[in-house]
C-alpha atoms as a PDB file:
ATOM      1  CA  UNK A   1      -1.407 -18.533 -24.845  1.00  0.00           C
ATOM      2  CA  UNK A   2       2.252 -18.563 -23.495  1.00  0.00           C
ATOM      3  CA  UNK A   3       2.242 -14.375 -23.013  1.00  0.00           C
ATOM      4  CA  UNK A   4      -1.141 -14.447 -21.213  1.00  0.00           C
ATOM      5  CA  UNK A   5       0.281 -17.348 -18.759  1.00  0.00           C
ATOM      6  CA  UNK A   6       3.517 -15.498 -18.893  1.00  0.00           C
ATOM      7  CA  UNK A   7       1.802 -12.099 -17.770  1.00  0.00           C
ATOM      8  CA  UNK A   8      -0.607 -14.282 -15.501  1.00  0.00           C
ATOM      9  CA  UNK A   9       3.039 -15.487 -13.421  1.00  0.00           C
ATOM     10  CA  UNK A  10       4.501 -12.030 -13.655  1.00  0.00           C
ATOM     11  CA  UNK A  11       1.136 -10.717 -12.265  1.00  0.00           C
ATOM     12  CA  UNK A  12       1.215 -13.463  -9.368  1.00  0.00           C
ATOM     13  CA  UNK A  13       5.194 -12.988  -8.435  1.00  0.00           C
ATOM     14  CA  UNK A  14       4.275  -9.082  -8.159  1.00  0.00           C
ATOM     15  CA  UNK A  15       1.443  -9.543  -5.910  1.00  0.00           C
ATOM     16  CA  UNK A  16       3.598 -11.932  -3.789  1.00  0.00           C
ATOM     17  CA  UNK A  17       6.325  -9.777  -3.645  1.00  0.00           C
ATOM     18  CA  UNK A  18       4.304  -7.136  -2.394  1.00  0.00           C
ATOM     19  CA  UNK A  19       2.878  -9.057   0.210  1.00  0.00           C
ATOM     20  CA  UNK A  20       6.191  -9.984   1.564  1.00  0.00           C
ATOM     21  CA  UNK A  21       7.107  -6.937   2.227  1.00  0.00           C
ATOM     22  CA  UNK A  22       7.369  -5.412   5.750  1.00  0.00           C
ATOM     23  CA  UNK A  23       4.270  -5.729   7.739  1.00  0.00           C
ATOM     24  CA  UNK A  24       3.408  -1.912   8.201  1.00  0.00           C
ATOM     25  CA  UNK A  25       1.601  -2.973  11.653  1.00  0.00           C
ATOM     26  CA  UNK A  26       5.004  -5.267  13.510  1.00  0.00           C
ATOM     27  CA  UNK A  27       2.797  -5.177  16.805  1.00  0.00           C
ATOM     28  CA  UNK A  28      -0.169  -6.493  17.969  1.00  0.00           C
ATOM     29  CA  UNK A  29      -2.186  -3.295  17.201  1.00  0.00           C
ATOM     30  CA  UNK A  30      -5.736  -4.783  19.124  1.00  0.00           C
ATOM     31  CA  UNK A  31      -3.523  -5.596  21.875  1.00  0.00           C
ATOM     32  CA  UNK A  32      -2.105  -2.403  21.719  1.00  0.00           C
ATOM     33  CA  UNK A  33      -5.419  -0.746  21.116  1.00  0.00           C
ATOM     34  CA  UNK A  34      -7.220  -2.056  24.127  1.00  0.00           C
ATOM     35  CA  UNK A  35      -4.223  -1.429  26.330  1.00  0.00           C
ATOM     36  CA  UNK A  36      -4.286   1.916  25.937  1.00  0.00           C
ATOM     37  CA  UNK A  37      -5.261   3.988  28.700  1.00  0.00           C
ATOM     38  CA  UNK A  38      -2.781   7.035  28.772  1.00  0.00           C
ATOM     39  CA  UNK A  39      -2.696   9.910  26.825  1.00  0.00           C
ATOM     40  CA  UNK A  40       0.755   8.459  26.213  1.00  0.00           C
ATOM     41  CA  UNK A  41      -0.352   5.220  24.766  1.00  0.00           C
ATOM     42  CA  UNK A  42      -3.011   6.724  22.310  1.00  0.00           C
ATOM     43  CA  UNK A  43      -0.591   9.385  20.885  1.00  0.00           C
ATOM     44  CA  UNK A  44       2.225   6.528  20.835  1.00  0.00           C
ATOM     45  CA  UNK A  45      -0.453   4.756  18.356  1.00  0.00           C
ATOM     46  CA  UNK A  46      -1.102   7.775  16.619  1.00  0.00           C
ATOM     47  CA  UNK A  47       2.145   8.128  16.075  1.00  0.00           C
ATOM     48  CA  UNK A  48       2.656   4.595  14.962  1.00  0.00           C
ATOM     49  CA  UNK A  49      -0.593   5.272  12.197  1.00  0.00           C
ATOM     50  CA  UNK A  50       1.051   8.418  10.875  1.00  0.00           C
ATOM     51  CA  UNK A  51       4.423   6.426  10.287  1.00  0.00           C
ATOM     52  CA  UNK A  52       2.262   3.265   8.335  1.00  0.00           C
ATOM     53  CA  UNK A  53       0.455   6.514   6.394  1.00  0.00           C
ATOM     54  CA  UNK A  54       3.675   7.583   4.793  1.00  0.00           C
ATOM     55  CA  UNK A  55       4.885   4.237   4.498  1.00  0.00           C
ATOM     56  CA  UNK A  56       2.139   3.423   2.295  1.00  0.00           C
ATOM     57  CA  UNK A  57       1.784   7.035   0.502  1.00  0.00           C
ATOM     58  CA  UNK A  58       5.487   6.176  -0.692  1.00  0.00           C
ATOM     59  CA  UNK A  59       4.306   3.268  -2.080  1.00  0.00           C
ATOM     60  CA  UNK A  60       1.597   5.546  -3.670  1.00  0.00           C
ATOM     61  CA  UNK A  61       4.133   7.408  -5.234  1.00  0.00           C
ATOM     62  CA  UNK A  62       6.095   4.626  -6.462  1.00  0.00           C
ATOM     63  CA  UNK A  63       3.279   2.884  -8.645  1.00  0.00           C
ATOM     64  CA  UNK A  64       2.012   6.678  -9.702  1.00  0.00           C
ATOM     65  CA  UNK A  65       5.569   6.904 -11.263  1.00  0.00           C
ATOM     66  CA  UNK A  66       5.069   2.895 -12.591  1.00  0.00           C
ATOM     67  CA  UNK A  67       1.900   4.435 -14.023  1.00  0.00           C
ATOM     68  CA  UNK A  68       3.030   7.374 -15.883  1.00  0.00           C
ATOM     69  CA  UNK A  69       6.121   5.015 -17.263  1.00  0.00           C
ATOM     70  CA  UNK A  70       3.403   2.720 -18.321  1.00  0.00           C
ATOM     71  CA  UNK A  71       0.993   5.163 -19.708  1.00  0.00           C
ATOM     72  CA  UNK A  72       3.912   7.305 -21.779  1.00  0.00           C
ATOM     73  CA  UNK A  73       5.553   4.571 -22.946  1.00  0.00           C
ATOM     74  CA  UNK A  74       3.420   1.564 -23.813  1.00  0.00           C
ATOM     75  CA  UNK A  75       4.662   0.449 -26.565  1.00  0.00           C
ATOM     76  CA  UNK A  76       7.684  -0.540 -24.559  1.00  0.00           C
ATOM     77  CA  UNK A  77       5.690  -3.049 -23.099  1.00  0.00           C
ATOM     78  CA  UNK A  78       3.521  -4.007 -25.805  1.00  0.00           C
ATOM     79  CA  UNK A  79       0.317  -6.038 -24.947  1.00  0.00           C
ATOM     80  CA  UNK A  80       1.184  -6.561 -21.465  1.00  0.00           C
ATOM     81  CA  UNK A  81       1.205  -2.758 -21.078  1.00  0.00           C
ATOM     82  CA  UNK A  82      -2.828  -2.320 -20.497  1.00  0.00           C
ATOM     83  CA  UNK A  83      -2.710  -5.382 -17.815  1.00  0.00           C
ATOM     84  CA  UNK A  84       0.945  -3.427 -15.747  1.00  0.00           C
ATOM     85  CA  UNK A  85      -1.511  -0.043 -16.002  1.00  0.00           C
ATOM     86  CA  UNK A  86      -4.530  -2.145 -14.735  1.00  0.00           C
ATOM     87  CA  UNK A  87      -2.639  -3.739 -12.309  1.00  0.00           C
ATOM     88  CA  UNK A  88      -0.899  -0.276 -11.076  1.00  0.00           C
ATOM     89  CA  UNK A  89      -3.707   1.559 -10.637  1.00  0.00           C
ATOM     90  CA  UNK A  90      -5.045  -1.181  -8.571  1.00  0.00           C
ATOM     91  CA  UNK A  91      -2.277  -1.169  -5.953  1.00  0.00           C
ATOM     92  CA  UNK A  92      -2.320   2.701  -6.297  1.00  0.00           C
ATOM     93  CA  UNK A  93      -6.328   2.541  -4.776  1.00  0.00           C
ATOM     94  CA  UNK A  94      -5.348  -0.084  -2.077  1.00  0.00           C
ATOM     95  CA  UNK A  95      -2.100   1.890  -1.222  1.00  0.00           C
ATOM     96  CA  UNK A  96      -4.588   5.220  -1.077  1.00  0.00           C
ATOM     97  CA  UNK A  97      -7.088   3.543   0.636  1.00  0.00           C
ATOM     98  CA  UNK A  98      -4.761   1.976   3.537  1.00  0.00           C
ATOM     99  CA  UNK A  99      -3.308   6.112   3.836  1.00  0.00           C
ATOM    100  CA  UNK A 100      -6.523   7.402   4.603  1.00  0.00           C
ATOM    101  CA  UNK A 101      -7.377   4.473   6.886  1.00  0.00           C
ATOM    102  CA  UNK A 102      -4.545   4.851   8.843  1.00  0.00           C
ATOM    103  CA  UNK A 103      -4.629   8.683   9.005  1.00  0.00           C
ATOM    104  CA  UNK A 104      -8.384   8.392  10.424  1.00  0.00           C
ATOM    105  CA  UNK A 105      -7.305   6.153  12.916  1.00  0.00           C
ATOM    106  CA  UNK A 106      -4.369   8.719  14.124  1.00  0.00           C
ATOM    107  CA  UNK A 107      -6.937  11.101  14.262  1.00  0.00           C
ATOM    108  CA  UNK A 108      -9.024   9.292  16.374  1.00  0.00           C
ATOM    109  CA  UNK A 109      -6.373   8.110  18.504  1.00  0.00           C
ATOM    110  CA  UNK A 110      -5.322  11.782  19.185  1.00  0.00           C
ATOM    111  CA  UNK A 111      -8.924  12.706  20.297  1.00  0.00           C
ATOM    112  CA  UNK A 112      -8.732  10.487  22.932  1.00  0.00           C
END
């Protein structure tokens, strides 16, 4: 009972940790987005998408390398080691989802 509450905290601090971090987006991207006009504004947010992108395929990167740690060593981490794989590949499908989010948007922004 105490390791599943334990892991449950751990689980919980993680998540808030992540969500701490630095706002890939700092300004007001539908104000930004409706203000632009100029071919200079749209490839300023295209620009600004491609940046978040690799922002967020380094993070990508990070919990792929978490992963494989987890994966090859696992009994390192003993019962808690399925949940940290679980948990990994999680943030590794939102982190891979926000890349190709933000890369269509860049995309779109330099069509127009």
């Amino acid at each position: 009972m105490k390791t599943k509450l334990l892991i449950t905290l751990f689980l919980i601090l993680g998540l808030l940790a992540a969500c701490a971090e630095r706002n890939p987006h700092p300004m007001d991207m539908s104000q930004a987005v409706q203000n632009a006009t100029t071919k200079t504004d749209h490839e300023a947010l295209a620009q600004h998408y491609e940046e978040a992108a690799k922002e967020m395929q380094l993070k990508v990167d990070k919990y792929k390398k978490l992963l494989s740690q987890y994966e090859s060593k696992s009994y390192l981490y003993g019962r808690q080691a399925e949940d940290l794989k679980t948990h990994c590949q999680r943030l590794i499908d939102v982190y891979e989802k926000a890349v190709e989010e933000n890369l269509s948007m860049a995309k779109l922004h330099r069509q127009l």
